[in-house]
N, C-alpha and C. Protein backbone atom coordinates (compact mmCIF):
# COMPACT_ATOMS: atom_id res chain seq x y z
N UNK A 1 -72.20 -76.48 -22.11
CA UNK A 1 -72.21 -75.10 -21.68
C UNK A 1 -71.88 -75.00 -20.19
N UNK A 2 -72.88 -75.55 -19.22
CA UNK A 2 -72.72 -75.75 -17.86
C UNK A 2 -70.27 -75.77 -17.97
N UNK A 3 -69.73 -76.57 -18.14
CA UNK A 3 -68.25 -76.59 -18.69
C UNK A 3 -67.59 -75.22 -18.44
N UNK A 4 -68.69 -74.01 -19.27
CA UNK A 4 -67.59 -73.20 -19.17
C UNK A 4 -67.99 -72.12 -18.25
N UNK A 5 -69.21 -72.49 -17.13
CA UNK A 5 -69.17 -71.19 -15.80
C UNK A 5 -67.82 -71.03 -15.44
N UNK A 6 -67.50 -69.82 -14.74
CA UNK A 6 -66.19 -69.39 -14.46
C UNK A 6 -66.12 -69.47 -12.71
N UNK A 7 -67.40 -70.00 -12.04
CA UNK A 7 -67.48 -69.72 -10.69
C UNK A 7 -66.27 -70.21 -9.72
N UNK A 8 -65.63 -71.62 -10.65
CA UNK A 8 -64.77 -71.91 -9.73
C UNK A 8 -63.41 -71.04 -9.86
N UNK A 9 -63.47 -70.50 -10.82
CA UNK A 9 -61.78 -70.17 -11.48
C UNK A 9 -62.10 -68.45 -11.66
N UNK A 10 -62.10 -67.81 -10.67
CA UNK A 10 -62.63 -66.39 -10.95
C UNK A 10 -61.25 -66.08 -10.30
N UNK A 11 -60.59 -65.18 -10.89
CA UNK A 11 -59.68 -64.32 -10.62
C UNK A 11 -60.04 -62.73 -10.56
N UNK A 12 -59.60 -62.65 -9.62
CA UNK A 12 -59.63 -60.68 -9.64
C UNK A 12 -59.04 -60.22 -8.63
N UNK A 13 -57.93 -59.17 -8.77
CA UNK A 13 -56.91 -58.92 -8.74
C UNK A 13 -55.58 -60.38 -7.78
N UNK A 14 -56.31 -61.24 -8.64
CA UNK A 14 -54.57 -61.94 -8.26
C UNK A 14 -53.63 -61.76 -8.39
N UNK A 15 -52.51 -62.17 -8.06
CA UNK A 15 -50.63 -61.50 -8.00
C UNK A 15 -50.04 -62.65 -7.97
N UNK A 16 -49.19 -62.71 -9.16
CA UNK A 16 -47.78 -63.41 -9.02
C UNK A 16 -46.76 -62.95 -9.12
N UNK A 17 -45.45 -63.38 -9.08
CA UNK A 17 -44.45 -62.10 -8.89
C UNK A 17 -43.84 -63.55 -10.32
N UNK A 18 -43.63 -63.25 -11.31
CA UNK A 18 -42.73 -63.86 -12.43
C UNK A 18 -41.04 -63.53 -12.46
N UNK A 19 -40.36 -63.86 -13.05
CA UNK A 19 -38.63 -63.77 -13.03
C UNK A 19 -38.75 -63.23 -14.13
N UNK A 20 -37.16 -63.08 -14.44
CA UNK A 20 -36.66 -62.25 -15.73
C UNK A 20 -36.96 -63.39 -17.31
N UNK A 21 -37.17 -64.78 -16.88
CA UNK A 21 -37.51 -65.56 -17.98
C UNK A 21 -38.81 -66.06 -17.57
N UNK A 22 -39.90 -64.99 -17.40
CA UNK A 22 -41.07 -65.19 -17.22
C UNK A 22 -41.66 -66.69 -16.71
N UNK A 23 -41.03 -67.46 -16.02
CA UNK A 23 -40.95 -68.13 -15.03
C UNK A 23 -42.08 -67.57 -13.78
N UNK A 24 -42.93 -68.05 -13.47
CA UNK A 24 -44.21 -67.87 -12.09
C UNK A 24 -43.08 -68.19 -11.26
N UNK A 25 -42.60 -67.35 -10.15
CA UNK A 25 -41.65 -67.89 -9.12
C UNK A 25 -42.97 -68.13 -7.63
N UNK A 26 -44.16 -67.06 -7.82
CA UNK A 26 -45.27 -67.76 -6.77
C UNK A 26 -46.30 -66.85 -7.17
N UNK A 27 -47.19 -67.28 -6.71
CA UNK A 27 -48.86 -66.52 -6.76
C UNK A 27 -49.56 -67.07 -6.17
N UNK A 28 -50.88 -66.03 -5.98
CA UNK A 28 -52.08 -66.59 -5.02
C UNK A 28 -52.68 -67.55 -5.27
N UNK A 29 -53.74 -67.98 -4.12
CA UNK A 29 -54.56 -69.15 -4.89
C UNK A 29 -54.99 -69.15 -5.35
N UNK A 30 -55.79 -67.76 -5.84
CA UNK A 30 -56.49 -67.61 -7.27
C UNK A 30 -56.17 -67.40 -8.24
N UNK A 31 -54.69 -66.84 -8.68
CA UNK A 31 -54.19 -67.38 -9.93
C UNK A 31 -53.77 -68.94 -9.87
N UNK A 32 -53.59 -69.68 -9.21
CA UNK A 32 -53.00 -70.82 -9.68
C UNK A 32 -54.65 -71.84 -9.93
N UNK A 33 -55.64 -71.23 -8.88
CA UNK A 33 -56.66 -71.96 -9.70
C UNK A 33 -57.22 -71.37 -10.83
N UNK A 34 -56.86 -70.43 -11.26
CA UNK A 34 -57.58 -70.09 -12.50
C UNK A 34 -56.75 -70.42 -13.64
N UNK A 35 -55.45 -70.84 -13.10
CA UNK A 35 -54.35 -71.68 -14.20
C UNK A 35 -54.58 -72.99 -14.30
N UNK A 36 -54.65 -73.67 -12.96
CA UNK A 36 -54.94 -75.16 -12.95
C UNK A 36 -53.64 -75.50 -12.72
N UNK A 37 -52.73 -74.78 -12.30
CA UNK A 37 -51.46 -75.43 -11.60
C UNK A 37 -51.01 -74.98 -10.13
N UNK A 38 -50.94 -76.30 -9.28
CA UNK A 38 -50.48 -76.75 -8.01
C UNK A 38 -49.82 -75.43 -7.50
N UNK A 39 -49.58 -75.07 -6.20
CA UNK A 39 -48.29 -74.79 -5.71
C UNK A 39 -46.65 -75.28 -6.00
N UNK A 40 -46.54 -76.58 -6.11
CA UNK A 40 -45.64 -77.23 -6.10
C UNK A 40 -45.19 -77.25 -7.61
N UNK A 41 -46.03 -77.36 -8.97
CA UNK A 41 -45.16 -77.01 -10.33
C UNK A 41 -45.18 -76.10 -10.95
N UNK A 42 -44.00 -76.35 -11.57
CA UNK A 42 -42.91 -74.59 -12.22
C UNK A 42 -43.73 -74.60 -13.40
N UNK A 43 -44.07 -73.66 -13.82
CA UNK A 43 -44.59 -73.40 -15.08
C UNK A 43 -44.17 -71.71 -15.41
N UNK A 44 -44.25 -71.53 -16.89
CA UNK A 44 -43.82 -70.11 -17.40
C UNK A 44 -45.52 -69.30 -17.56
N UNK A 45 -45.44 -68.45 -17.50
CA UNK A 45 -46.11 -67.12 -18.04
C UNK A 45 -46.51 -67.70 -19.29
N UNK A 46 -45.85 -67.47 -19.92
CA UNK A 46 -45.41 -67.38 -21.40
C UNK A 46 -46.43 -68.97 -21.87
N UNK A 47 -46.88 -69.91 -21.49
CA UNK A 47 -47.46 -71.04 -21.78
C UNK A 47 -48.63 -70.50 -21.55
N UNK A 48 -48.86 -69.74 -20.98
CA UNK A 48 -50.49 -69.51 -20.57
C UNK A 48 -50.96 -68.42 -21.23
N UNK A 49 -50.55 -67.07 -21.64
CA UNK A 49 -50.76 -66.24 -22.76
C UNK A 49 -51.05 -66.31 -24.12
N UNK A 50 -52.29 -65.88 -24.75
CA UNK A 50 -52.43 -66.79 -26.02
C UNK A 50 -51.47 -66.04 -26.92
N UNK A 51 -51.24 -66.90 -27.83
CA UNK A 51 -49.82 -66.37 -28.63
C UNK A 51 -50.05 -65.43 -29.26
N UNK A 52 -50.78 -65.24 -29.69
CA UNK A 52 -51.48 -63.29 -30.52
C UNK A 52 -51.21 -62.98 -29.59
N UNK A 53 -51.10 -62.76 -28.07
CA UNK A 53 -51.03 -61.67 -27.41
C UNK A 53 -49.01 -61.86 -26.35
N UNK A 54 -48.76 -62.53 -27.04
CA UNK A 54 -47.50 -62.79 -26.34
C UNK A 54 -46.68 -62.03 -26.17
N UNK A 55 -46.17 -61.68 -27.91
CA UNK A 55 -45.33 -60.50 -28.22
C UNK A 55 -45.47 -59.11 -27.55
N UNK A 56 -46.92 -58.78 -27.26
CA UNK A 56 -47.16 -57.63 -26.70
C UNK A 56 -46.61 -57.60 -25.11
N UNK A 57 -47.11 -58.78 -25.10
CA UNK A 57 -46.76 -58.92 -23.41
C UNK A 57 -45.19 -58.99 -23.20
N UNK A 58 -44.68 -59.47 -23.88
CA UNK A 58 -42.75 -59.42 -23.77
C UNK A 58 -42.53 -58.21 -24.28
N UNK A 59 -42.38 -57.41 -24.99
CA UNK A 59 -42.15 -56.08 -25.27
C UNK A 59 -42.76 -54.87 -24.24
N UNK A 60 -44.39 -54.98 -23.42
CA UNK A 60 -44.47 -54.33 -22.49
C UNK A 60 -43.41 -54.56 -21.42
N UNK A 61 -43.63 -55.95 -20.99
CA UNK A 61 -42.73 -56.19 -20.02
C UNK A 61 -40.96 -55.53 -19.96
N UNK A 62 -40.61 -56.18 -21.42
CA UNK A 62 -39.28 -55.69 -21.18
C UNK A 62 -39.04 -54.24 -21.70
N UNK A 63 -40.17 -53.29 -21.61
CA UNK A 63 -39.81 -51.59 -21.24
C UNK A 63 -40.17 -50.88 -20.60
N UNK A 64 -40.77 -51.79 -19.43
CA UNK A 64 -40.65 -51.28 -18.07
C UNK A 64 -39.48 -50.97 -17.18
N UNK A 65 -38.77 -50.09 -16.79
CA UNK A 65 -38.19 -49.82 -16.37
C UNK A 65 -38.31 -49.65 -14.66
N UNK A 66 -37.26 -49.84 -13.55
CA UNK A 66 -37.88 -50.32 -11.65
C UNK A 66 -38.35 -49.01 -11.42
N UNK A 67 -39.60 -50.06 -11.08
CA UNK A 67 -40.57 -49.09 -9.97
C UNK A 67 -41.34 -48.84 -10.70
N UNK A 68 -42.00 -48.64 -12.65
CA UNK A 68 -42.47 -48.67 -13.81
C UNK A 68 -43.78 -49.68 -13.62
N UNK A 69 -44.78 -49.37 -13.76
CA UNK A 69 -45.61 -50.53 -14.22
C UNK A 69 -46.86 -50.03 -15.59
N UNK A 70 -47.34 -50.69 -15.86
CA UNK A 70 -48.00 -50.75 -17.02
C UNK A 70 -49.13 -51.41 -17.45
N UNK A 71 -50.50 -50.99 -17.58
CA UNK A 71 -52.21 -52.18 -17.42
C UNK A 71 -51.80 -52.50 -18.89
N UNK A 72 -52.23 -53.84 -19.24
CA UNK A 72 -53.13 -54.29 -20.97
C UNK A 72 -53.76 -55.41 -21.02
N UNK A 73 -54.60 -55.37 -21.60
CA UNK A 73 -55.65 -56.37 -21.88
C UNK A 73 -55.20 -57.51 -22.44
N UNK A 74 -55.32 -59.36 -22.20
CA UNK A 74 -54.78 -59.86 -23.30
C UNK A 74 -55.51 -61.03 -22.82
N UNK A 75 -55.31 -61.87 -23.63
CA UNK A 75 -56.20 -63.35 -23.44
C UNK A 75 -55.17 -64.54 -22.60
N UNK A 76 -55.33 -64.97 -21.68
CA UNK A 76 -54.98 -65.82 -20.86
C UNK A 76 -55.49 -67.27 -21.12
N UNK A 77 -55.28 -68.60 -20.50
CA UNK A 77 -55.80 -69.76 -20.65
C UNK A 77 -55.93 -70.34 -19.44
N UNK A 78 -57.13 -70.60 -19.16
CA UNK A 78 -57.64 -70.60 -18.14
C UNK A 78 -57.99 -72.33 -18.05
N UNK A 79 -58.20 -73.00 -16.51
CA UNK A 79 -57.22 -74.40 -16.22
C UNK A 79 -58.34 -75.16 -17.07
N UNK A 80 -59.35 -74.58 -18.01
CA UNK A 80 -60.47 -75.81 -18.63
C UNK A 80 -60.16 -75.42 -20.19
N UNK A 81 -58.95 -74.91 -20.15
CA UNK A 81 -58.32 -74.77 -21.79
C UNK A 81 -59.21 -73.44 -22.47
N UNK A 82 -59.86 -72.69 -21.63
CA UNK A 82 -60.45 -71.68 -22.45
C UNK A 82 -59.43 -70.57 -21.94
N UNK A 83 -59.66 -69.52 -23.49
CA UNK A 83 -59.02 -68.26 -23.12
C UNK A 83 -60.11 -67.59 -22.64
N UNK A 84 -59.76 -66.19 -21.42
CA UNK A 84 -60.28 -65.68 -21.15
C UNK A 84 -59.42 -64.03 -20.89
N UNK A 85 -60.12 -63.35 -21.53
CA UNK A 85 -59.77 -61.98 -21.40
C UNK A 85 -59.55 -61.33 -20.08
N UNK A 86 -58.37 -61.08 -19.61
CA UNK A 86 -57.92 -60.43 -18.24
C UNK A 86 -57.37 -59.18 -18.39
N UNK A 87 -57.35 -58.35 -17.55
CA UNK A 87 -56.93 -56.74 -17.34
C UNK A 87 -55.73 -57.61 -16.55
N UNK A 88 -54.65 -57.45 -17.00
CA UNK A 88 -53.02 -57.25 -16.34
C UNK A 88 -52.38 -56.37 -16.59
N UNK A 89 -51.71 -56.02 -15.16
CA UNK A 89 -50.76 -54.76 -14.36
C UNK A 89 -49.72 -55.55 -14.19
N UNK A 90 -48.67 -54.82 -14.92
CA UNK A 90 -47.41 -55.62 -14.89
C UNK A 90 -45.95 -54.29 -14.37
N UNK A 91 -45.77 -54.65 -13.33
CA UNK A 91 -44.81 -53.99 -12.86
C UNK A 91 -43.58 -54.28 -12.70
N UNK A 92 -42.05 -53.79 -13.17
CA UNK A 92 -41.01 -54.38 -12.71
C UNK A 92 -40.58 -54.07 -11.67
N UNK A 93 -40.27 -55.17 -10.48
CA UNK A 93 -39.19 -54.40 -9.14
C UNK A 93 -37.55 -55.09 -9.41
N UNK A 94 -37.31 -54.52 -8.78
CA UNK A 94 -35.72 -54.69 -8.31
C UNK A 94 -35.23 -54.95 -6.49
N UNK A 95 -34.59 -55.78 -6.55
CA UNK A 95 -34.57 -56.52 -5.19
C UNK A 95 -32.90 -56.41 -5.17
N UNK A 96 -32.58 -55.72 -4.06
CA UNK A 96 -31.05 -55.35 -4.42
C UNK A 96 -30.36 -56.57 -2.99
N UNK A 97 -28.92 -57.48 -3.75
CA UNK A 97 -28.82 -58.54 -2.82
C UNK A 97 -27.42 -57.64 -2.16
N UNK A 98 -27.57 -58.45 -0.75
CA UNK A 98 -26.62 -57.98 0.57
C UNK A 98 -25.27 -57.98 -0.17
N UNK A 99 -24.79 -58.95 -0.73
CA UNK A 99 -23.31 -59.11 -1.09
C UNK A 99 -23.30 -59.20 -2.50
N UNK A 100 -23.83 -58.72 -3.21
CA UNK A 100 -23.74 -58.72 -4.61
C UNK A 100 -23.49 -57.45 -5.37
N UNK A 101 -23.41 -57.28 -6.01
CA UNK A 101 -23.25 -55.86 -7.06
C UNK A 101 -24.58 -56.04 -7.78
N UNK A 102 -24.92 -57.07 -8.06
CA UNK A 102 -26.14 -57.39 -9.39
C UNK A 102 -27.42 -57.42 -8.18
N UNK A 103 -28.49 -56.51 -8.79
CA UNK A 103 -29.83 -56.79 -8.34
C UNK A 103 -30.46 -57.59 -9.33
N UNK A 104 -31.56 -58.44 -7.90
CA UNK A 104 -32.31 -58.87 -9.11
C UNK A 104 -33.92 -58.49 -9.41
N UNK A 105 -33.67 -58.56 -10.92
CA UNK A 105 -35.11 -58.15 -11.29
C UNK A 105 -35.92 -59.51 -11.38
N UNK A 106 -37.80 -58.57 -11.05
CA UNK A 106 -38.68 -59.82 -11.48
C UNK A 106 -40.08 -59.17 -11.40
N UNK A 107 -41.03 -59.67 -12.00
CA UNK A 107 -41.93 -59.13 -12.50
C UNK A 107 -43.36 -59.19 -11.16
N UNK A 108 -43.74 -58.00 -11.02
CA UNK A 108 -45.05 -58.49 -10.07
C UNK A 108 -46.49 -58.12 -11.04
N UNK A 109 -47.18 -59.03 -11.20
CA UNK A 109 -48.10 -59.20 -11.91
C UNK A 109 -49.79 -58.89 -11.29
N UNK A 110 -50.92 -58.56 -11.72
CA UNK A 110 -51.98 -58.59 -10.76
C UNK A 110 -52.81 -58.41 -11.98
N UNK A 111 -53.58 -59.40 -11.88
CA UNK A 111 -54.17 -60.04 -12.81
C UNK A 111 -55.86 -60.20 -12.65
N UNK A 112 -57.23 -59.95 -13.55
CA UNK A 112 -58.64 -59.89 -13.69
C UNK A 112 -58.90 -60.55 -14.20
N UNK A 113 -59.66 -61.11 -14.38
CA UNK A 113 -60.75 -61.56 -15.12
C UNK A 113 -61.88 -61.04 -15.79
N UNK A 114 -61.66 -60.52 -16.96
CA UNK A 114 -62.65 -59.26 -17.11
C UNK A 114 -64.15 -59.53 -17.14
N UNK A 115 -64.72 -60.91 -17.74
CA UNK A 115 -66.26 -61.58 -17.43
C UNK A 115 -66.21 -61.20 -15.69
N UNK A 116 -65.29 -61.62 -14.85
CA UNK A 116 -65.60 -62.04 -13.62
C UNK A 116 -65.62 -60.27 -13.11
N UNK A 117 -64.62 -59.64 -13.55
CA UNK A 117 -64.71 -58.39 -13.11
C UNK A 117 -66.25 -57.55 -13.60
N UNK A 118 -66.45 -57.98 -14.47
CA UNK A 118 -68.17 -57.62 -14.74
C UNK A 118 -69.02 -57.78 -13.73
N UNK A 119 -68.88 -59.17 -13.77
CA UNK A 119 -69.83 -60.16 -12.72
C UNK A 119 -70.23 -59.65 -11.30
N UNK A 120 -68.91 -58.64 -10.77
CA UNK A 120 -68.70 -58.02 -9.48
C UNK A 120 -69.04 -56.76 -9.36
N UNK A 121 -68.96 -56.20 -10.37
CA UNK A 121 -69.56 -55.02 -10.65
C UNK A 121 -71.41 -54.79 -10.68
N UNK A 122 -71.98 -55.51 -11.60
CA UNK A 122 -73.21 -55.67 -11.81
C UNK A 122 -73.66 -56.63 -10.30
N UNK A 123 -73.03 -57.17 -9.53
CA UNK A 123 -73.63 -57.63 -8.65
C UNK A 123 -73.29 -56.60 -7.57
N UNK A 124 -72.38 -55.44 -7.65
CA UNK A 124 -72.22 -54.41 -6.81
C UNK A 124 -73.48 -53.43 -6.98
N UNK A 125 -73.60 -53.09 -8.48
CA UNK A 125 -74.57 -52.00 -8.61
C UNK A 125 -76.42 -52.55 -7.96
N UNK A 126 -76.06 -54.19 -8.20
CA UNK A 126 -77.60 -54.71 -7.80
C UNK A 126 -77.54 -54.15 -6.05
N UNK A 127 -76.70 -54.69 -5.07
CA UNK A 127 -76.68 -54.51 -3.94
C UNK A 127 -77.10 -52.87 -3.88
N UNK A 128 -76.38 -51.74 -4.68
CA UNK A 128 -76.71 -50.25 -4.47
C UNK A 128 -77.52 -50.03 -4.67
N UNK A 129 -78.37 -50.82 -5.15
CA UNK A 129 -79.85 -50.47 -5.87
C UNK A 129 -80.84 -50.74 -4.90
N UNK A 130 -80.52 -51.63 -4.46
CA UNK A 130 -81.65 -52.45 -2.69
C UNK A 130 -81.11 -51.39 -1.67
N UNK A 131 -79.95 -51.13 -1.63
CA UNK A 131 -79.83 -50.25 -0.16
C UNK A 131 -80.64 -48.61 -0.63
N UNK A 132 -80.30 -48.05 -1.87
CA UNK A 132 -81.30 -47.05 -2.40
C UNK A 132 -82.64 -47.08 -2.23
N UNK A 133 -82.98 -48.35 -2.13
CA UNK A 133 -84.55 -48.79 -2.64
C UNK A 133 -84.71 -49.20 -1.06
N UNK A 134 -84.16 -49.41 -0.41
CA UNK A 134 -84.41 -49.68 1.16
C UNK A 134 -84.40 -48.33 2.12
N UNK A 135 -83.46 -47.50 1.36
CA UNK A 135 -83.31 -46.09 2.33
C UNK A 135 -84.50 -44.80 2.05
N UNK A 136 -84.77 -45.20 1.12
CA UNK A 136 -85.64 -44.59 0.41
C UNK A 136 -86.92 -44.78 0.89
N UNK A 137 -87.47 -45.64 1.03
CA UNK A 137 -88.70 -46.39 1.80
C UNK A 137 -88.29 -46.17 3.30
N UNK A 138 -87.32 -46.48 3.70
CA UNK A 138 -87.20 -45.93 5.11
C UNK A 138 -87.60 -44.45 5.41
N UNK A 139 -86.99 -43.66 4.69
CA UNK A 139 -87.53 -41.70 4.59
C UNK A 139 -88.93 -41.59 4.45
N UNK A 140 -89.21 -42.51 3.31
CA UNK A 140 -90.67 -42.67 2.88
C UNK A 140 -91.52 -42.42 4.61
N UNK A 141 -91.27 -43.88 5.30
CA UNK A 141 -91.67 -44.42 6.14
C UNK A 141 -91.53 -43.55 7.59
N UNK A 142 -90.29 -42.83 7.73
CA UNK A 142 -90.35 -41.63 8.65
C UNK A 142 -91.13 -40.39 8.54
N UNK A 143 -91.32 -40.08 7.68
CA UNK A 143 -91.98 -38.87 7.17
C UNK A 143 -93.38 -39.14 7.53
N UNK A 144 -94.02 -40.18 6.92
CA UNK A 144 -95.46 -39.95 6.73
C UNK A 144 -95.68 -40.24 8.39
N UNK A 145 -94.65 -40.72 9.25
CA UNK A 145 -95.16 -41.44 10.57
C UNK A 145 -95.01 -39.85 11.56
N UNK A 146 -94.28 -39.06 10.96
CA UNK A 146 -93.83 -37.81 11.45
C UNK A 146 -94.58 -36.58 10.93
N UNK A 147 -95.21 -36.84 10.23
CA UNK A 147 -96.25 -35.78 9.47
C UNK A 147 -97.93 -35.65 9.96
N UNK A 148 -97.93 -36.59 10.89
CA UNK A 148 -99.53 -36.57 11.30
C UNK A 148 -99.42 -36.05 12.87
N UNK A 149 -100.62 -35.65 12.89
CA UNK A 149 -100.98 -35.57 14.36
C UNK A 149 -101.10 -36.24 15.64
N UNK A 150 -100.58 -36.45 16.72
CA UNK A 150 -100.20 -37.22 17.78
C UNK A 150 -99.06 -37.63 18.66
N UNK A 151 -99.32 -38.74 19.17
CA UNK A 151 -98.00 -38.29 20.11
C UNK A 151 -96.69 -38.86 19.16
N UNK A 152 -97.02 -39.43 18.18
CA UNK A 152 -95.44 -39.53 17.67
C UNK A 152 -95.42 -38.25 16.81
N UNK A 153 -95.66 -37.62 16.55
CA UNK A 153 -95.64 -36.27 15.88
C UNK A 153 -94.89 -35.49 15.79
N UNK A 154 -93.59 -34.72 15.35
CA UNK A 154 -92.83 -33.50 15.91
C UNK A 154 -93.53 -32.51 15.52
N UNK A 155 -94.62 -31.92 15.22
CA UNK A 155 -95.26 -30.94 15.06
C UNK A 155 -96.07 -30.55 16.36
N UNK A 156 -95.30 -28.94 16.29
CA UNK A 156 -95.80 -28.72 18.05
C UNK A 156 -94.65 -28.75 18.71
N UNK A 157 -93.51 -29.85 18.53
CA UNK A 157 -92.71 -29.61 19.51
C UNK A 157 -91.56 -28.88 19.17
């Protein structure tokens, strides 16, 4: 069990920018550690998407139209061979070259972890809950020190 914490391999909102043959041309360091591949090797998209969810992902992709992007949910494989469910935003750009007629297209990707996106959330709402529970006791703590008689008192003045 210990195997499958996600602490080292947490993605949320990472970005790679993919090619027209779904080719990774680069991405952050947190997609490539949550892939388990280097800077330095080429690997496809398409190897890391579990295959139930492939088709979806090539058919979103290729009806996006530039400047178009599009969220869906799908299972990824993550660098300890587990799939893990990610929220991906898949956008197409177009990169128009100096001396060419042909632009080229390629995919910019930004990619969750949806356990991990939990994880950040519920550890967001814990933090809102202490500063509530801290500000709160602070008012608490002004009031009753401001409600009595004496020289810290504003009553009277």
């Amino acid at each position: 069990m210990e195997n499958n914490l996600i602490t080292e391999y947490q993605v949320i909102d990472g970005s790679a920018i993919v090619d027209r043959e779904f080719n990774i041309i680069t991405a952050d360091e947190q997609v490539f550690r949550f892939i388990g591949v280097g800077l330095s090797m080429y690997t496809s998209i398409v190897d890391i998407i579990h295959p139930v969810d492939l088709d979806d992902f090539i058919d979103v992709s290729n009806s996006l139209h530039s400047s178009e992007y599009k969220k869906m949910v799908l299972r990824m494989r993550r660098c300890d061979n587990a799939y893990r469910w990610v929220l991906l935003e898949i956008m197409r750009c177009r990169k128009e070259r100096e001396n060419s007629l042909l632009a080229e297209e390629y995919l910019k990707l930004k990619i969750s972890d949806i356990y991990a996106l939990k994880e950040s959330n519920h550890a967001l709402r814990e933090s809102m809950g202490n500063v509530r529970y801290f500000l709160e006791k602070k008012r608490s703590f002004i009031y009753r020190r401001n409600s009595g008689s004496g020289p810290d008192s504003l009553a009277g003045h």
